[in-house]
C-alpha atoms as a PDB file:
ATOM      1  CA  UNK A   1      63.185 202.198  65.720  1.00  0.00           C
ATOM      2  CA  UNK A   2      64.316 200.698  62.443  1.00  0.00           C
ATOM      3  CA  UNK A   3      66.588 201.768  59.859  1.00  0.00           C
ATOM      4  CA  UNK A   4      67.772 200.673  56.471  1.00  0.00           C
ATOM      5  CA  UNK A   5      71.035 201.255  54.797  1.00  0.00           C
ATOM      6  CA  UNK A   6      72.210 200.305  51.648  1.00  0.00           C
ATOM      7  CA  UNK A   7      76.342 199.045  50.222  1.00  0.00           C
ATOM      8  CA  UNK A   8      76.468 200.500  47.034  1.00  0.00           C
ATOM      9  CA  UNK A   9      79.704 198.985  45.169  1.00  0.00           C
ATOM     10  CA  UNK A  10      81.060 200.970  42.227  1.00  0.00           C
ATOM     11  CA  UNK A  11      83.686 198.966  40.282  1.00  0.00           C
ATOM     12  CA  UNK A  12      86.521 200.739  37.917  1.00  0.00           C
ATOM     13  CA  UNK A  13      88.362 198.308  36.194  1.00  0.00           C
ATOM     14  CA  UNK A  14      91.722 198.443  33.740  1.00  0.00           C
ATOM     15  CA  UNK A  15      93.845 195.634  32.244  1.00  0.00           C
ATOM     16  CA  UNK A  16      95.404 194.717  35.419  1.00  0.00           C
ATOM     17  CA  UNK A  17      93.694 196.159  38.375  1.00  0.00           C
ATOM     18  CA  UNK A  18      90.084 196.052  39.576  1.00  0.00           C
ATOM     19  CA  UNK A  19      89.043 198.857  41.910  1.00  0.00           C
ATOM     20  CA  UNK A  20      85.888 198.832  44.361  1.00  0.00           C
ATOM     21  CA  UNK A  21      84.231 201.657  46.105  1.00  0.00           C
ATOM     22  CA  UNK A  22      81.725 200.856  49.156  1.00  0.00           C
ATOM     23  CA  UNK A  23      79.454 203.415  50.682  1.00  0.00           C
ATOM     24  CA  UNK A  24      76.707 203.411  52.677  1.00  0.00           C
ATOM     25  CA  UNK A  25      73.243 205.601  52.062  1.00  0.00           C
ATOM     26  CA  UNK A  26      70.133 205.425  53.838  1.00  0.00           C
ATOM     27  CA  UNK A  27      68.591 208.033  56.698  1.00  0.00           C
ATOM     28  CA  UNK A  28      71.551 208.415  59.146  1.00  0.00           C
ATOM     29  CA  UNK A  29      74.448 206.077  56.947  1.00  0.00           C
ATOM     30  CA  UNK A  30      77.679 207.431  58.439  1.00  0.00           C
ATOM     31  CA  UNK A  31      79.499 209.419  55.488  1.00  0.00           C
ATOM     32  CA  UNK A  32      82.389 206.291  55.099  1.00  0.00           C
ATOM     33  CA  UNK A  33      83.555 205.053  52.291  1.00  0.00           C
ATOM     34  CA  UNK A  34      85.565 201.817  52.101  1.00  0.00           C
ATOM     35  CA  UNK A  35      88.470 201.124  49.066  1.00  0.00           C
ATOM     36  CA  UNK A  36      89.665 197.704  47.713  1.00  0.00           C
ATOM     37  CA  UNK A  37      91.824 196.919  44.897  1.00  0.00           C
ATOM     38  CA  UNK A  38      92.607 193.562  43.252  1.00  0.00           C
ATOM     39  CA  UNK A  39      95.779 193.539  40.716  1.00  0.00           C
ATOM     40  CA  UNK A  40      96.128 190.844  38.586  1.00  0.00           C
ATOM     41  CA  UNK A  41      98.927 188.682  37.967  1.00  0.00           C
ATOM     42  CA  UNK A  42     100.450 189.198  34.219  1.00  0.00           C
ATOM     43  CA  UNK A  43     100.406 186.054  33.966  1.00  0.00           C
ATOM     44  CA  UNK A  44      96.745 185.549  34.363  1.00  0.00           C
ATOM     45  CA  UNK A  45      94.061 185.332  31.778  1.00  0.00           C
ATOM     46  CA  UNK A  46      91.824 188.239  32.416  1.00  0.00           C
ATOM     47  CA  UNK A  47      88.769 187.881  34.382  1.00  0.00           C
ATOM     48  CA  UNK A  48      86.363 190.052  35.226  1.00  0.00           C
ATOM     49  CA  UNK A  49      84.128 188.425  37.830  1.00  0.00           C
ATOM     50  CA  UNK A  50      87.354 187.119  40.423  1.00  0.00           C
ATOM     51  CA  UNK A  51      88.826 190.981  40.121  1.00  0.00           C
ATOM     52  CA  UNK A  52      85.607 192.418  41.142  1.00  0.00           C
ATOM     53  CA  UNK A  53      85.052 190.095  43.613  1.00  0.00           C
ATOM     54  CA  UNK A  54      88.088 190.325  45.240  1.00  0.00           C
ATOM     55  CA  UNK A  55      87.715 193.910  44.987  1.00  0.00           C
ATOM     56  CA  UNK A  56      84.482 194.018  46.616  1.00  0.00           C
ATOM     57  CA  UNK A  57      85.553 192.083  49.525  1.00  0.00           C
ATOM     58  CA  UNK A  58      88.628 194.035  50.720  1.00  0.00           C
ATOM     59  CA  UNK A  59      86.165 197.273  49.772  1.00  0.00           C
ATOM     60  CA  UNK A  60      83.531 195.929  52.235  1.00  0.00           C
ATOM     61  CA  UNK A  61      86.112 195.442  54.992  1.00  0.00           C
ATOM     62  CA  UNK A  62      87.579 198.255  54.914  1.00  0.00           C
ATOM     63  CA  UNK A  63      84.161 199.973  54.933  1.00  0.00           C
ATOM     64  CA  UNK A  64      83.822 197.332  57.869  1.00  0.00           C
ATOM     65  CA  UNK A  65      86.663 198.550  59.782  1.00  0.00           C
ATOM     66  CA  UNK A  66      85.514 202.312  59.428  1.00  0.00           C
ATOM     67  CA  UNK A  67      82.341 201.724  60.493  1.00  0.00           C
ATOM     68  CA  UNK A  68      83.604 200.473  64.208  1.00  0.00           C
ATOM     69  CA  UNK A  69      86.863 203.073  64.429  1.00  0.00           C
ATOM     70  CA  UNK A  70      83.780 205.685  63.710  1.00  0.00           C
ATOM     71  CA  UNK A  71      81.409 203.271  66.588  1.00  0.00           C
ATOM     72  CA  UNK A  72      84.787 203.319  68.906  1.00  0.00           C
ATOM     73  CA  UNK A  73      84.944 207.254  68.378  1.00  0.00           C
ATOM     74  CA  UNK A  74      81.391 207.918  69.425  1.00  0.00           C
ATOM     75  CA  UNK A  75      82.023 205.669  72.285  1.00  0.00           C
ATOM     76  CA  UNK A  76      85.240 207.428  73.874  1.00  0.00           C
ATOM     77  CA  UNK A  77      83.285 210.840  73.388  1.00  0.00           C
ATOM     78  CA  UNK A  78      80.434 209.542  75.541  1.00  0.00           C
ATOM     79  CA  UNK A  79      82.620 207.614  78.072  1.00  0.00           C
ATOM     80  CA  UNK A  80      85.748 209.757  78.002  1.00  0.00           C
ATOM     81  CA  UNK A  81      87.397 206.389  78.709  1.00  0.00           C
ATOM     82  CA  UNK A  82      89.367 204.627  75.386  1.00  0.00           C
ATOM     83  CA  UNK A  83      88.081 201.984  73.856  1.00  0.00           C
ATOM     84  CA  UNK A  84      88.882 199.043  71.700  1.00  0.00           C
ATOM     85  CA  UNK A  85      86.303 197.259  69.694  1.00  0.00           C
ATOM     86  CA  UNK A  86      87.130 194.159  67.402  1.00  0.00           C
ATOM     87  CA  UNK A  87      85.032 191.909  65.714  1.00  0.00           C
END
């Protein structure tokens, strides 16, 4: 079997916050979305580039953390035992 998904990032940004959206799409992506946020310091000069990166990365692990509650889930159903998965 193979399979392809696909991290689409959508960025919103203001004067002092960047905001990231992750979601997955491809045949059978789980329907999770993952949220970061980078705020900037006042005192900073604005850029662009470190907000959105920032933002991306707490965006992709929280999509990242979804993605194995949502694994753990399907596990426990099957096994009607709890689980705990890390990584």
């Amino acid at each position: 079997m193979h399979n392809h998904w696909i991290v689409d990032l959508n960025f919103e940004e203001d004067e002092s916050r960047t905001s990231c959206t992750a979601s997955l799409s491809g045949f059978s992506a789980p329907g999770v979305r993952g949220i970061g946020i980078a705020r900037r310091n006042p005192d900073d000069s604005p850029d662009s580039t470190i907000g959105e990166e920032l933002a991306a990365a707490r965006a992709c692990s929280n999509l990242a953390h979804q993605l194995i509650d949502k694994a753990a889930a399907g596990i426990e159903t099957r096994t009607h035992e709890s689980t705990r998965l890390t990584f």
